[in-house]
N, C-alpha and C. Protein backbone atom coordinates (compact mmCIF):
# COMPACT_ATOMS: atom_id res chain seq x y z
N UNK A 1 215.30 341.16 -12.35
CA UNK A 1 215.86 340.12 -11.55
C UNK A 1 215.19 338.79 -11.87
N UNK A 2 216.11 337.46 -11.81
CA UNK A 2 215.33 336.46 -12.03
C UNK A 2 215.00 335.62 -11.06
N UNK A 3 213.78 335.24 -10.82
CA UNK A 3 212.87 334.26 -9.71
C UNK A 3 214.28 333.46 -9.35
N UNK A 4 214.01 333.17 -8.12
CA UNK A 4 214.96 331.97 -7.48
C UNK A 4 214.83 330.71 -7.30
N UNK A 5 215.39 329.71 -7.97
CA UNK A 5 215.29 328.58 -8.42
C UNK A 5 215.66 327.92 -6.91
N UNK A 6 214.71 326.97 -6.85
CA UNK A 6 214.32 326.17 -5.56
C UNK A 6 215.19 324.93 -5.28
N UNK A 7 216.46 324.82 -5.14
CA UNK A 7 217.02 323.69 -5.57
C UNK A 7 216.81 322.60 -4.06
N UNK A 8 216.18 321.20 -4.12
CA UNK A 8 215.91 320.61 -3.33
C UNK A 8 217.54 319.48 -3.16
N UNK A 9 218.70 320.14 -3.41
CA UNK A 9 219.91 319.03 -3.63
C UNK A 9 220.19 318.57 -2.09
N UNK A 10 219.76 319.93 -1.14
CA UNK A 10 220.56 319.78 0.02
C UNK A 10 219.69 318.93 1.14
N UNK A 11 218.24 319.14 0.55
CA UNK A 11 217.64 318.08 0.88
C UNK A 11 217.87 316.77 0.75
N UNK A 12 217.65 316.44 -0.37
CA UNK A 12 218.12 315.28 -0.23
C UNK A 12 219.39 314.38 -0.03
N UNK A 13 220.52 315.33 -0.07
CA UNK A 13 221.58 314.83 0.52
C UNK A 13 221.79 314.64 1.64
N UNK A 14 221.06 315.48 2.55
CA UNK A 14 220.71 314.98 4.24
C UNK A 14 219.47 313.84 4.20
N UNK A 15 219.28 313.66 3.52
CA UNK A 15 217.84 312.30 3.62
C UNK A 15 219.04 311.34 3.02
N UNK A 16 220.02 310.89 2.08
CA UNK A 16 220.89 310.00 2.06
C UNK A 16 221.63 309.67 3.05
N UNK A 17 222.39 310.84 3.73
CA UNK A 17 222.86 310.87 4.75
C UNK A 17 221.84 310.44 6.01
N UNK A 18 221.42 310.34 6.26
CA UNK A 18 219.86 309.87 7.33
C UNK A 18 220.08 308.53 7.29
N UNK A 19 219.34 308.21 5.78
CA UNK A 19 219.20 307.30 5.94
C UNK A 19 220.53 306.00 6.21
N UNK A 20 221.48 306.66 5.14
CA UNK A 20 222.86 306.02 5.37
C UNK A 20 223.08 305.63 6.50
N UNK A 21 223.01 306.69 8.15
CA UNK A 21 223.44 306.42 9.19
C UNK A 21 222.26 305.48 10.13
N UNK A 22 221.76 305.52 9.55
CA UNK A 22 220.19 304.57 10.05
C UNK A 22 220.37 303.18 9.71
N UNK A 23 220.40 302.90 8.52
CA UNK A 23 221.35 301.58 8.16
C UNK A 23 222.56 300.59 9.09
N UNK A 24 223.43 301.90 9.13
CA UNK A 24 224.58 301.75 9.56
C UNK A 24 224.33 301.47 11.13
N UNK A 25 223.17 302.00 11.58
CA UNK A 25 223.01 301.92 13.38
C UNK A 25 222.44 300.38 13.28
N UNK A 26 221.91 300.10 12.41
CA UNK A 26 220.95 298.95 12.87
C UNK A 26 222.02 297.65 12.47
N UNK A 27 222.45 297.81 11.25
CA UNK A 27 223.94 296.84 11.25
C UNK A 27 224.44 296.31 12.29
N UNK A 28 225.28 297.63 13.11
CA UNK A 28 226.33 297.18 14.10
C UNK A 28 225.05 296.70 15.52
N UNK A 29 223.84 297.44 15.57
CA UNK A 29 223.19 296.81 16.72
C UNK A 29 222.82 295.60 16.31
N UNK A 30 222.48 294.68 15.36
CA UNK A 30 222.28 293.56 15.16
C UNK A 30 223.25 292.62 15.17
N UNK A 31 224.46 293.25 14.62
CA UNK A 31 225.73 292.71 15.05
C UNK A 31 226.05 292.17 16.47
N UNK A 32 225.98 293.10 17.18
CA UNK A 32 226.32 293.32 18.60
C UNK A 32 225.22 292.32 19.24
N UNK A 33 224.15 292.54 18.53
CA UNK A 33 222.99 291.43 19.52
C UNK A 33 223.49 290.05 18.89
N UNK A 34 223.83 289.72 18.14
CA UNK A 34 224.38 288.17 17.44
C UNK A 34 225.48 287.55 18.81
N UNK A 35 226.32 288.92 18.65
CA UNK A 35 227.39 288.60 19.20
C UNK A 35 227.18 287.88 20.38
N UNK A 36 226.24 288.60 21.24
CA UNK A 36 225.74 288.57 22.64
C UNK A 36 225.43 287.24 22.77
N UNK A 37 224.25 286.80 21.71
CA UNK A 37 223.52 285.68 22.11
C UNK A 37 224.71 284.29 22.02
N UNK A 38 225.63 284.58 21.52
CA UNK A 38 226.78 283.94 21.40
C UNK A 38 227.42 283.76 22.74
N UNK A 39 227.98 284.59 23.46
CA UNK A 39 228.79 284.86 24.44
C UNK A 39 227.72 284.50 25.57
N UNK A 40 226.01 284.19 26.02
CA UNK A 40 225.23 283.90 26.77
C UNK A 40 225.01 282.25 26.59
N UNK A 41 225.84 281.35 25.92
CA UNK A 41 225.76 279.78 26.45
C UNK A 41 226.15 279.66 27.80
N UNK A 42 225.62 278.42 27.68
CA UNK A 42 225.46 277.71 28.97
C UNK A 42 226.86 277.33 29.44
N UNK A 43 227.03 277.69 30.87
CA UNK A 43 228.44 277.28 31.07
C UNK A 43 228.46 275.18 31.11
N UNK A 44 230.08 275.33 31.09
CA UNK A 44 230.34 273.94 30.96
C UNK A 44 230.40 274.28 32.53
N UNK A 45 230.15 272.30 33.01
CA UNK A 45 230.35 272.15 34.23
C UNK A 45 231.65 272.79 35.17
N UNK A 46 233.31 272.76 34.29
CA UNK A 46 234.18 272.94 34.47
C UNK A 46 233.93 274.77 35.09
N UNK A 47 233.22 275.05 33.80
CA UNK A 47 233.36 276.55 34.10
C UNK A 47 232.39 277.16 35.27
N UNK A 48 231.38 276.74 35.62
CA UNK A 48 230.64 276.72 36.65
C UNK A 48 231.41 276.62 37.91
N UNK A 49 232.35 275.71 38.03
CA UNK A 49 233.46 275.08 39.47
C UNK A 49 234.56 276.44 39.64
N UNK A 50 235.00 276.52 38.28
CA UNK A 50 236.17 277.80 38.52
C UNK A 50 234.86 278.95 39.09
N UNK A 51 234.05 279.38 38.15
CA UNK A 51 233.68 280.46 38.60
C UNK A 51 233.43 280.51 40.12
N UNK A 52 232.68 279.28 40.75
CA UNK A 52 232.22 279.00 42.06
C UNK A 52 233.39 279.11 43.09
N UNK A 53 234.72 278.94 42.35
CA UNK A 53 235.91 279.08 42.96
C UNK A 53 236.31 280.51 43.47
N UNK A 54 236.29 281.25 42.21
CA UNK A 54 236.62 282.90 42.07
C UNK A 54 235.63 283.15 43.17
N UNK A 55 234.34 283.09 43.02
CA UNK A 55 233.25 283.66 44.17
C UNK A 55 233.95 283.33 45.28
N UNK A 56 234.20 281.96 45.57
CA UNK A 56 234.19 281.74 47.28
C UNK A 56 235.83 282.56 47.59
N UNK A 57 236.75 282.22 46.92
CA UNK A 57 237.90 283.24 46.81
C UNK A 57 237.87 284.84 47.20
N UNK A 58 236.79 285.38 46.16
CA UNK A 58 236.21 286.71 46.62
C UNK A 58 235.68 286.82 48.08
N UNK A 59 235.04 286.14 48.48
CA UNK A 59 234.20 286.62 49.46
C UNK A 59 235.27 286.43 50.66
N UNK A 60 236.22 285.47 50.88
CA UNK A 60 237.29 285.60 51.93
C UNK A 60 238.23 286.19 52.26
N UNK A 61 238.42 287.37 50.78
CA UNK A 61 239.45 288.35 50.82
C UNK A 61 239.42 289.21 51.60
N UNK A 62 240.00 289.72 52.19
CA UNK A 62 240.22 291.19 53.01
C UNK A 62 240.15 292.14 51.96
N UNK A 63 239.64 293.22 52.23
CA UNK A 63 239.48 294.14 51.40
C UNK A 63 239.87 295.76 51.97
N UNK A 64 240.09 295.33 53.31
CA UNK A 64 240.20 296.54 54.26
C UNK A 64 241.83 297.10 54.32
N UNK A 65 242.08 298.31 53.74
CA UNK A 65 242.82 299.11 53.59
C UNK A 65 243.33 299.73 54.29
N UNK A 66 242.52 300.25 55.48
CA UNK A 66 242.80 300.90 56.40
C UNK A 66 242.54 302.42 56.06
N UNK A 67 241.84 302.66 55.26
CA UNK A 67 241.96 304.34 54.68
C UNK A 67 240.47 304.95 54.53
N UNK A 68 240.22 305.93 55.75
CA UNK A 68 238.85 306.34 55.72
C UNK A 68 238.49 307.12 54.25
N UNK A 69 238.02 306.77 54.11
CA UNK A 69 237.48 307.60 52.47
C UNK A 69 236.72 309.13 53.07
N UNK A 70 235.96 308.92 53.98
CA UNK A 70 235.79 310.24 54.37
C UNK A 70 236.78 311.41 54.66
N UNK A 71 237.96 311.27 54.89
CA UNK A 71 239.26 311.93 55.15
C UNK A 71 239.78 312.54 53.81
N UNK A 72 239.70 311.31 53.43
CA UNK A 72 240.76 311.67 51.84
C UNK A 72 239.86 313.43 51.37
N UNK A 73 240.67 314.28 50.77
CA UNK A 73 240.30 315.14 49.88
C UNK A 73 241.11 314.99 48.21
């Protein structure tokens, strides 16, 4: 019988694969953090007034349904 040859292929095709997806994570999270710091400016005055609008809007709404949630199954 002949000795069995040690083939390290499958190794390292999961260490490409590794690393491939390791790459690939840090890409889209750096992406995603770009994005962010983008979308975190400072509001314009305008947008500050609407939002202050929506709030005070919110808070005068009725919200009451009439429907005990404890009841419901």
């Amino acid at each position: 019988m002949e000795p069995e040859k040690k083939s390290n292929g499958a190794f390292i095709g999961l260490a490409i694969i590794i690393i491939i997806l390791v790459i690939g994570g840090i890409y889209v999270w750096q992406s995603k953090v770009d994005t962010g710091a983008l979308n975190n400016s400072a509001l314009t005055a305008e947008e500050a007034k609407s939002l202050d609008t929506l709030d005070q809007d919110l808070n005068t709404l009725d919200t009451n349904v009439g429907v005990d949630v404890n009841t419901l199954q």
